[in-house]
Protein backbone atom coordinates (compact mmCIF):
# COMPACT_ATOMS: atom_id res chain seq x y z
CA UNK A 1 30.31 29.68 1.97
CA UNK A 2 27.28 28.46 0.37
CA UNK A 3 24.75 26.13 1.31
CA UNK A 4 22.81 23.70 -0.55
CA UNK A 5 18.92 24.03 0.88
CA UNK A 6 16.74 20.79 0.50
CA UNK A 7 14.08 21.05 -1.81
CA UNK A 8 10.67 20.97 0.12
CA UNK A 9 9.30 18.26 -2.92
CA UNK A 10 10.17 14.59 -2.18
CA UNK A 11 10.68 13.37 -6.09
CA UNK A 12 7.85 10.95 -7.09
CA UNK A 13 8.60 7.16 -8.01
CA UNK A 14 6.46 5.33 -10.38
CA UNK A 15 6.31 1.77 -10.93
CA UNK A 16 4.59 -1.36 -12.41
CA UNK A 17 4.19 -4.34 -10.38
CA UNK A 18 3.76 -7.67 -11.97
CA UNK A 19 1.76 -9.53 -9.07
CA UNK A 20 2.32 -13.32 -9.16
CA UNK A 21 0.53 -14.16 -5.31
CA UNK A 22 -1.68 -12.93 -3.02
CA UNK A 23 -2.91 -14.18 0.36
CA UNK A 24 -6.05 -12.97 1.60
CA UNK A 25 -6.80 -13.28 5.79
CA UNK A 26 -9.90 -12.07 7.85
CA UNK A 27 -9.38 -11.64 11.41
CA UNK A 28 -12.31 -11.69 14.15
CA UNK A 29 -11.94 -10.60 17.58
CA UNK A 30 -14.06 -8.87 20.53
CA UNK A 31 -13.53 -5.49 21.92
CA UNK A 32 -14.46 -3.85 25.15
CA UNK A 33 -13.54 -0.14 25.40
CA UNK A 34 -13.48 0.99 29.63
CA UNK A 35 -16.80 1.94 30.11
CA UNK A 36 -18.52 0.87 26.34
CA UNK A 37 -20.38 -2.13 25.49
CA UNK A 38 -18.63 -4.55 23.86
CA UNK A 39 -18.17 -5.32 19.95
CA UNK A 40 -17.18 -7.79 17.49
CA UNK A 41 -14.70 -6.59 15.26
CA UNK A 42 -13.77 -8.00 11.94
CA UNK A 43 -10.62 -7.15 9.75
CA UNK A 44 -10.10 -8.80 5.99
CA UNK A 45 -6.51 -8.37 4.84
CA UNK A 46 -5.03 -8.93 1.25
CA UNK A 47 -1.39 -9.28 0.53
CA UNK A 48 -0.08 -9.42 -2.63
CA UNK A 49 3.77 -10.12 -4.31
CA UNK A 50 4.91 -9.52 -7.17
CA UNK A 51 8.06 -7.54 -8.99
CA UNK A 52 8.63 -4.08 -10.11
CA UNK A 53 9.64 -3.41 -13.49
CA UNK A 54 12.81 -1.37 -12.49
CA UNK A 55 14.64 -1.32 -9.22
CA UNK A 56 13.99 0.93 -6.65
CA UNK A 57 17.41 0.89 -4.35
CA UNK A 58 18.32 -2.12 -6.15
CA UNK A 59 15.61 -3.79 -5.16
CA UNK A 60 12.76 -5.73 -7.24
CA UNK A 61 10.27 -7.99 -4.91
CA UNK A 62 7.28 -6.23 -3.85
CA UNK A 63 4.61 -6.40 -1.01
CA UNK A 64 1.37 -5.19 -1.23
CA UNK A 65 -0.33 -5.43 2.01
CA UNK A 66 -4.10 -3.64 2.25
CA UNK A 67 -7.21 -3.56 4.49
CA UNK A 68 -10.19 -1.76 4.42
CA UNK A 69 -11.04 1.33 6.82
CA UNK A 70 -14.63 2.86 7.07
CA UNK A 71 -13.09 6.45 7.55
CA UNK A 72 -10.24 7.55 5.42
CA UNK A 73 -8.51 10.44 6.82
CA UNK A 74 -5.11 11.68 4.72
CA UNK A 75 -3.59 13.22 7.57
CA UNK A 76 -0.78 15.92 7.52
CA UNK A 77 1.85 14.68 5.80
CA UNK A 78 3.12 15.65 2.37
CA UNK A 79 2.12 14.96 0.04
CA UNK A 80 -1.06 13.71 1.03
CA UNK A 81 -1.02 9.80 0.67
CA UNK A 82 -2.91 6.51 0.53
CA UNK A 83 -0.59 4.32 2.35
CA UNK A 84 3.47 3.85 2.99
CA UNK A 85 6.24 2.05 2.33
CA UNK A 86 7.51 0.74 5.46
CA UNK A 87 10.49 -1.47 4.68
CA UNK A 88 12.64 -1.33 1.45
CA UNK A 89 15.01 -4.14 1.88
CA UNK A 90 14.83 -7.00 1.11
CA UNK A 91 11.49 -6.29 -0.64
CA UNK A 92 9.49 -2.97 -1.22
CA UNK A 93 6.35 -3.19 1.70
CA UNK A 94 3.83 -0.79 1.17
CA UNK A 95 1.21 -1.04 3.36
CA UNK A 96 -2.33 0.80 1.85
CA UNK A 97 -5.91 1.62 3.28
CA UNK A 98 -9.23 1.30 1.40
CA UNK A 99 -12.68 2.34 1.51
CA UNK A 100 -14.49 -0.97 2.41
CA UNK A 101 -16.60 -1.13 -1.23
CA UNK A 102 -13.24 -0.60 -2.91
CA UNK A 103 -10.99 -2.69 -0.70
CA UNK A 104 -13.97 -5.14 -1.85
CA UNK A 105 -13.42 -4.97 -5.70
CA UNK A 106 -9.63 -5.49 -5.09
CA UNK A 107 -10.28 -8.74 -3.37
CA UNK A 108 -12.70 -9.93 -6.00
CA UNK A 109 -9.78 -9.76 -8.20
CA UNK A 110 -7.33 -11.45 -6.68
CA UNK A 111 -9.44 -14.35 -5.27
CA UNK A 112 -10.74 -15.09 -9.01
CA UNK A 113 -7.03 -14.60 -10.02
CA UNK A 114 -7.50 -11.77 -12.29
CA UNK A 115 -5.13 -9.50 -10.95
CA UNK A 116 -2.00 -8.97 -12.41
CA UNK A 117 -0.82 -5.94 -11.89
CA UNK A 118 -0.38 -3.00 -9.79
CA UNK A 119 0.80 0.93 -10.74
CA UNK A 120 1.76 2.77 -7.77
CA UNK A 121 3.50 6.14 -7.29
CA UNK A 122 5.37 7.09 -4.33
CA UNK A 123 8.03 9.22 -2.46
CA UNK A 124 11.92 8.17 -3.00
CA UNK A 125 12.27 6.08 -0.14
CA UNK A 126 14.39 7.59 2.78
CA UNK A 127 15.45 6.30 5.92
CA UNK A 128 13.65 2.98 4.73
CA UNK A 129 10.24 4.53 4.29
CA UNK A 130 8.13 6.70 1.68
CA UNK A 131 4.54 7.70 1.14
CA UNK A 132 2.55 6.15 -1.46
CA UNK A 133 0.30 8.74 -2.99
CA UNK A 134 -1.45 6.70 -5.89
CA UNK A 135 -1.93 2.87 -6.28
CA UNK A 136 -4.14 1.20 -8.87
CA UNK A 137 -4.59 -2.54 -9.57
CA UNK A 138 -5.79 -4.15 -12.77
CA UNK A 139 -5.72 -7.14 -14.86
CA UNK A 140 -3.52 -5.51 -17.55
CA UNK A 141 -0.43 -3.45 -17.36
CA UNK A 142 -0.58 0.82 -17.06
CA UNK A 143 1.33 2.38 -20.02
């Protein structure tokens, strides 16, 4: 009897996004860690839709959401990643972390409604979630 052995590489998705909204939040509340003086904290947040150039699972809608972080850490898994997808149906949702000066230009895009479109490259989705190890945003389309 023989048995098939998974392959220890997830394959790697890539795929153009045509964005066609955004919303853009920033959140403000206080924070008191036991036995720390107390802080304001701030958190912007930009969300953007759009719709991938081929299907992924036979879907096509896409969400973008991203914030800024003032540490990024990659963490263990593999491959080493910038965000995730958390939900595939009934839209892709990846949800992706920034440095705040980069997180920055993004938003100056898509408030003066220059950007268009989005490249990202990810794990095959499984069990309704995948790792997103590249994303890049632009006011043209990647070749």
């Amino acid at each position: 009897m023989s048995r098939k052995h998974k392959s220890e590489r997830p394959e790697i998705l890539s795929r153009n996004v045509a964005i066609s909204s955004f919303s853009a939040s920033v959140r403000l509340h206080a924070v008191h860690p036991r036995g720390e003086k107390p802080y304001v904290e701030s958190q912007p947040w930009l969300e953007l839709r759009g719709e991938a150039t081929e299907m992924v699972r036979d879907v096509r809608s896409v969400k973008i959401s991203m914030f800024p972080r003032d540490t990024q850490e990659v963490g263990t898994a593999t491959p080493a990643s910038v965000g995730a997808i958390i939900q595939v149906r009934p839209e892709l949702d990846f949800v992706l972390t920034w440095p705040q000066v980069d997180f920055d230009r993004v938003w100056t895009l898509a408030i003066s409604d220059r950007l268009t479109h989005a490249h990202l490259i990810f794990t095959k989705p499984y069990r309704n979630s995948g790792l997103v190890v590249n994303a890049s945003f632009s006011t043209e389309a990647e070749e």
